[in-house]
Protein backbone atom coordinates (compact mmCIF):
# COMPACT_ATOMS: atom_id res chain seq x y z
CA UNK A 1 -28.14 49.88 6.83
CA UNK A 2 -26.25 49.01 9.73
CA UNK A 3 -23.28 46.22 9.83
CA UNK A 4 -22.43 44.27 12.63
CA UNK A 5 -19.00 43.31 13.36
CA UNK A 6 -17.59 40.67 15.53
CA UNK A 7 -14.31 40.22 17.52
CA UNK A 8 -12.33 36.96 16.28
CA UNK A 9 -11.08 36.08 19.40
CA UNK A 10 -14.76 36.16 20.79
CA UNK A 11 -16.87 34.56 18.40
CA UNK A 12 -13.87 31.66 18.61
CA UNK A 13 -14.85 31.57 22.14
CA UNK A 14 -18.28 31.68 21.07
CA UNK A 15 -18.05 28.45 19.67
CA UNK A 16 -16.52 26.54 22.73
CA UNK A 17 -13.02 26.76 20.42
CA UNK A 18 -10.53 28.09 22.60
CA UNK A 19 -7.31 27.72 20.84
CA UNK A 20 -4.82 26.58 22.99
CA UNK A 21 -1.51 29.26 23.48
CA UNK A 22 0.88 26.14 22.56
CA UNK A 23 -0.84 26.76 18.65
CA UNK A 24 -0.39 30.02 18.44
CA UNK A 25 2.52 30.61 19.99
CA UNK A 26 5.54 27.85 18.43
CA UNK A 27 8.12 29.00 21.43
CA UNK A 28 5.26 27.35 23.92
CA UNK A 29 4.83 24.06 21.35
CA UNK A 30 8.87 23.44 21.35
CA UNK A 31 8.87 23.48 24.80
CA UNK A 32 5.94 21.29 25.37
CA UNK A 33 7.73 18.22 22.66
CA UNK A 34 11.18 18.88 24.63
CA UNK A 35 9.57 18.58 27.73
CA UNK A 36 7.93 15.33 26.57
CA UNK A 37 11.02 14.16 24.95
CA UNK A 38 13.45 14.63 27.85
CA UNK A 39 10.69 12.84 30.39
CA UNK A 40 10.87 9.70 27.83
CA UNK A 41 14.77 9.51 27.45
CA UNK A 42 15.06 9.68 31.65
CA UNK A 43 12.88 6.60 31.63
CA UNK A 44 14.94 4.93 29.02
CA UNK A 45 18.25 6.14 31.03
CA UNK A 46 16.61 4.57 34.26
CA UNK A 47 15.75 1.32 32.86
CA UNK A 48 19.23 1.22 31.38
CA UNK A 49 21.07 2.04 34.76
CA UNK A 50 18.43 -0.55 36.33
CA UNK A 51 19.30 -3.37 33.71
CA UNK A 52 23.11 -2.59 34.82
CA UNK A 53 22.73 -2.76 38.24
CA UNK A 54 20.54 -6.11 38.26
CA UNK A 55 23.82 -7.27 35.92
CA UNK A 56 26.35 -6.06 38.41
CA UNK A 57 24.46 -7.81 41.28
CA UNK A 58 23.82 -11.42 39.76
CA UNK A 59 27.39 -11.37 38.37
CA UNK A 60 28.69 -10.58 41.62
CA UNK A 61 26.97 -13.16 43.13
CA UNK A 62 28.64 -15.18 40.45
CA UNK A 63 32.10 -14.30 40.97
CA UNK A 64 31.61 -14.65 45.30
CA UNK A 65 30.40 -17.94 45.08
CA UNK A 66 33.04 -19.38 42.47
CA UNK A 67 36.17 -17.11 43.21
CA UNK A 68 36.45 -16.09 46.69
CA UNK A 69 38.05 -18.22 49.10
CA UNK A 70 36.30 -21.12 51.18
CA UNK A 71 37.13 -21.60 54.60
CA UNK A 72 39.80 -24.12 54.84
CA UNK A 73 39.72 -26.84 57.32
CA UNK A 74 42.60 -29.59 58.62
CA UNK A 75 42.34 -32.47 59.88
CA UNK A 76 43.82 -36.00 60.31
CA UNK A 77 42.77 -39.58 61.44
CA UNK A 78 44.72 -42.50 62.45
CA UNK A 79 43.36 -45.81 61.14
CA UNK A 80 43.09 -49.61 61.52
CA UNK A 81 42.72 -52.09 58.78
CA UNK A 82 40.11 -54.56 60.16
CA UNK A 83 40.07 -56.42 56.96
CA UNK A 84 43.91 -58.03 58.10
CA UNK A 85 42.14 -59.64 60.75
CA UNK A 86 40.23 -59.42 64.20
CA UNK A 87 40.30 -55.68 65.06
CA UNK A 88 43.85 -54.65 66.91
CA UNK A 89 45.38 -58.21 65.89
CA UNK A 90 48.57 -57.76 63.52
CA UNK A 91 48.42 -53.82 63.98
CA UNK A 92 51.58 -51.95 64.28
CA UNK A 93 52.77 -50.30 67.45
CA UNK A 94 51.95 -46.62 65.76
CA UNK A 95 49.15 -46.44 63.49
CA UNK A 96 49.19 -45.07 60.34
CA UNK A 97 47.78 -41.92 59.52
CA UNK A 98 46.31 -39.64 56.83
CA UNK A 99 46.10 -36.08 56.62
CA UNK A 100 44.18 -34.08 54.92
CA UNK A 101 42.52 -30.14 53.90
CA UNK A 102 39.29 -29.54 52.62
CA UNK A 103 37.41 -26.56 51.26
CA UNK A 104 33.70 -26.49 52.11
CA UNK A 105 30.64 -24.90 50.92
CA UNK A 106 27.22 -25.19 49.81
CA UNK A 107 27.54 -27.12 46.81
CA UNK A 108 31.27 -28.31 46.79
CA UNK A 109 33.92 -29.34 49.15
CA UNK A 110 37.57 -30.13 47.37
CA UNK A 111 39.74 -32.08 49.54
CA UNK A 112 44.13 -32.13 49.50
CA UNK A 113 45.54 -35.31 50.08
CA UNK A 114 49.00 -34.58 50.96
CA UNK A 115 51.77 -37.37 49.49
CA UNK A 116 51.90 -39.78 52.48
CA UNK A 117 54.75 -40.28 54.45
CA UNK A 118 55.31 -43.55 55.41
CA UNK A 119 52.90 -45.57 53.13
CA UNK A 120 52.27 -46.29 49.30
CA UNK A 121 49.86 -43.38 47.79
CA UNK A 122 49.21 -40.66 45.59
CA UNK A 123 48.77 -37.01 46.10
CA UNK A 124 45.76 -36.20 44.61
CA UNK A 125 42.98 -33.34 44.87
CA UNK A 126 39.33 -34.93 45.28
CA UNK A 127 36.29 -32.84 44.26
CA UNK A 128 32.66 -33.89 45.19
CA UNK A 129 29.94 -31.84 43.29
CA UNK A 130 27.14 -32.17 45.71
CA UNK A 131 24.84 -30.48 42.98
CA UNK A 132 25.68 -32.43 40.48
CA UNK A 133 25.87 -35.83 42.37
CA UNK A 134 30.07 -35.83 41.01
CA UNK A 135 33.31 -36.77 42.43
CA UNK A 136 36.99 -36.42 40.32
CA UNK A 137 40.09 -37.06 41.48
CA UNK A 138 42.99 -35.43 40.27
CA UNK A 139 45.87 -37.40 40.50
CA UNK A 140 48.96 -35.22 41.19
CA UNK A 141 51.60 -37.61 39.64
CA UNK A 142 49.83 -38.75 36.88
CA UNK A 143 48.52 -35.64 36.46
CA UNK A 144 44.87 -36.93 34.94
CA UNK A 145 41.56 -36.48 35.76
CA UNK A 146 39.08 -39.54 37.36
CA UNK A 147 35.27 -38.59 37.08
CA UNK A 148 32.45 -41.21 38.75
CA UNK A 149 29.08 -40.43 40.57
CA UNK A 150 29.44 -39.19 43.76
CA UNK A 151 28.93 -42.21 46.62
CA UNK A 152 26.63 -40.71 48.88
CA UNK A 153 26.55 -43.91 51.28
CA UNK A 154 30.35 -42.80 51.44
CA UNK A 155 30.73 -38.63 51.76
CA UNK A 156 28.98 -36.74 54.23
CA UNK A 157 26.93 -33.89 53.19
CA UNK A 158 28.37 -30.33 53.58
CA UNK A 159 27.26 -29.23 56.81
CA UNK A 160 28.36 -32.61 58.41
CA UNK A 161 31.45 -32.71 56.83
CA UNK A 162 32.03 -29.66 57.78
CA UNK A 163 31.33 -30.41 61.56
CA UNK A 164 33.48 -34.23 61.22
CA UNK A 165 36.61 -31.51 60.36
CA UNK A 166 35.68 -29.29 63.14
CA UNK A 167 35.60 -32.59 65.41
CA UNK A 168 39.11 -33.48 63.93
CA UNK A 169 40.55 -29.78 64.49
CA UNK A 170 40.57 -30.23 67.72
CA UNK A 171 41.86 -34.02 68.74
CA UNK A 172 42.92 -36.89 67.02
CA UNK A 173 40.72 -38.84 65.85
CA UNK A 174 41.37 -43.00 65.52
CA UNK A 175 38.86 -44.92 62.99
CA UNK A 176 39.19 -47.56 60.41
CA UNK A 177 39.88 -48.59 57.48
CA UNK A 178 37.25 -49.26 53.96
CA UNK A 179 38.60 -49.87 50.67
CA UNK A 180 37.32 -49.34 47.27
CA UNK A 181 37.98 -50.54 44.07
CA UNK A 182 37.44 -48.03 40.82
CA UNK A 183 37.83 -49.21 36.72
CA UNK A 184 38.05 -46.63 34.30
CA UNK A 185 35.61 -47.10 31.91
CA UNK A 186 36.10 -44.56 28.86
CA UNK A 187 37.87 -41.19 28.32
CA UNK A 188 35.90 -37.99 28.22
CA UNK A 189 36.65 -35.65 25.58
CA UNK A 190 34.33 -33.00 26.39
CA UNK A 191 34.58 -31.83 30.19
CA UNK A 192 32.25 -29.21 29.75
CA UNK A 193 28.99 -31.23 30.88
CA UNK A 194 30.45 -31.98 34.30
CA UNK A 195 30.49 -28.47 35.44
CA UNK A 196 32.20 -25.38 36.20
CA UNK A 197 33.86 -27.01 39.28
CA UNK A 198 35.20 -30.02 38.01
CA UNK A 199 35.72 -28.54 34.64
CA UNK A 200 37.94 -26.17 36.23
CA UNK A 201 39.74 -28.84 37.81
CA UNK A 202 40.26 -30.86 35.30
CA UNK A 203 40.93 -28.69 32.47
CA UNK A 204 43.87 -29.55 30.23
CA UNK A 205 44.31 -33.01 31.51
CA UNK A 206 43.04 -36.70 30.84
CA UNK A 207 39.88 -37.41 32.10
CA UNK A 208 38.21 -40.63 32.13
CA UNK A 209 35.09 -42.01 33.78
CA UNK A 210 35.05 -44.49 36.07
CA UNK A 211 32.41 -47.42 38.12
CA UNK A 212 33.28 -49.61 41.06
CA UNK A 213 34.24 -52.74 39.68
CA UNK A 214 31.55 -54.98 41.61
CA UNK A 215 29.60 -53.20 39.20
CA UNK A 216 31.13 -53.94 35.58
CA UNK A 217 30.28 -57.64 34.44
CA UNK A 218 32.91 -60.06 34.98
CA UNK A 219 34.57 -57.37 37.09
CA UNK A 220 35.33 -59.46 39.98
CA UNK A 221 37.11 -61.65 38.07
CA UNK A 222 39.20 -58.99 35.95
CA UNK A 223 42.89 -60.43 35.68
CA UNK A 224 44.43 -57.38 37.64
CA UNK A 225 47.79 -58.21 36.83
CA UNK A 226 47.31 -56.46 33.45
CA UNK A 227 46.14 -52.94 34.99
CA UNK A 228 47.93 -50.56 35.83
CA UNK A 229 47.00 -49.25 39.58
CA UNK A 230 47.46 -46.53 42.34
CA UNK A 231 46.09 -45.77 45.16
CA UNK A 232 44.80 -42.78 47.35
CA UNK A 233 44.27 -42.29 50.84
CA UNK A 234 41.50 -40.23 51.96
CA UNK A 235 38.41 -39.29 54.35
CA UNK A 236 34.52 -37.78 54.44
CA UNK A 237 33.31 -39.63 57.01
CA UNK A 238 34.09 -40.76 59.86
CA UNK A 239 36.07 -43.56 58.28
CA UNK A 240 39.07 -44.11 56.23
CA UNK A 241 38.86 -44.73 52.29
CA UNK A 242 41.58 -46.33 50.36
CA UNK A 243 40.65 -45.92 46.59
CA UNK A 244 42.31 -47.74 44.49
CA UNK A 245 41.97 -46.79 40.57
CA UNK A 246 42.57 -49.34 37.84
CA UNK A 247 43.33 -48.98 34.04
CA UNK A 248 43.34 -51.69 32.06
């Protein structure tokens, strides 16, 4: 009788069942998971640096737009108060003047009122929020912080008040004079709804709120003699502001 032998390997490849080297050989199957494993963790090491890199970017945005310094403009007009009569009647020889800085950009311009020389007035630091539709004053003396929607009939948008100081940097500049007259309302404990800008003003002094007092009822017929008032000098427009504040 006659046997008949066959070759492992062959009757494996007999059977379409080629056995792949990385099963029969363990060196070849480590290197194959480490391969595998070291392609996933570069992936995970990209995304991470990526993640970093888009944090890096939108806080440095961040930091230019709040921290860095805005241009800084100067300017000053000379004014006429047409309420005292007919327009050059009852003026004196030199008119009186204001003076002024301003920082401008997109969404903010904050404004120095130097104390005035020759007049009644505070010092004072105004601050419109032109995102937020905000102004505050920061009185100097007092110290405390005067919040009230920002009077858009009243400052000029960015890019024109930036070309009004522009204008003024380069001549004198004679206008008149429009005053307006500010209650405070209530006090504001929490400053943190009005914004990084004014927040950052006003942080660690009064604040209060405040409306034009055409606007409260009886207003206009408030007995001022009981408030206590100051005023502040001021321009951004092509016009002169007196502001005077009122606390009951």
């Amino acid at each position: 009788m006659v046997k008949i032998a066959f070759n492992s390997a062959l009757a494996h490849k007999a059977l379409g069942k080629e056995v792949p080297a990385s099963e029969t050989d363990p060196e070849l199957a480590g290197a194959r998971l480490g391969s595998e494993s070291s392609t996933a963790g570069s992936l995970l090491t990209l995304l991470g640096i990526a993640f970093i890199l888009s944090g890096l970017i939108v806080g440095g945005a961040c930091l230019y737009r709040y921290f860095t310094p805005k241009r800084l403009y100067h300017g000053s007009m000379q004014f006429s108060d047409v309420s005292a009569g007919v327009a050059g009647e009852n003026q004196p020889y030199y008119l009186p003047r204001v003076e002024e800085e301003v920082e401008i950009s997109d969404n903010m311009a904050v404004i120095s009122v130097p104390p005035p020389r020759f007049r009644s007035g505070d010092p004072a630091y105004i601050l419109h929020d032109f995102h937020r539709k905000l102004t505050a004053y920061l009185d100097l003396t007092l110290r405390t912080c005067f919040v009230i929607p920002l009077n858009t009939s009243v400052v000029l948008p960015p890019q024109d008040l930036m070309d009004l100081f522009m204008q003024l940097m380069s001549g004198s500049y004679r206008s008149y004079l429009v005053q307006e007259d500010l209650v405070v309302t209530e006090r504001v404990d929490d400053i943190k709804p009005l914004g990084f800008y004014i927040r950052r003003l006003c942080d660690g002094k009064e604040t209060y709120r405040m409306q034009p007092r055409s606007e409260l009822p009886g207003g206009r017929i408030q007995k001022r003699s009981e408030e206590k008032c100051f005023t502040i000098h001021h321009f951004e427009n092509k016009f002169v502001t007196e502001t005077r504040i009122c606390k009951a």
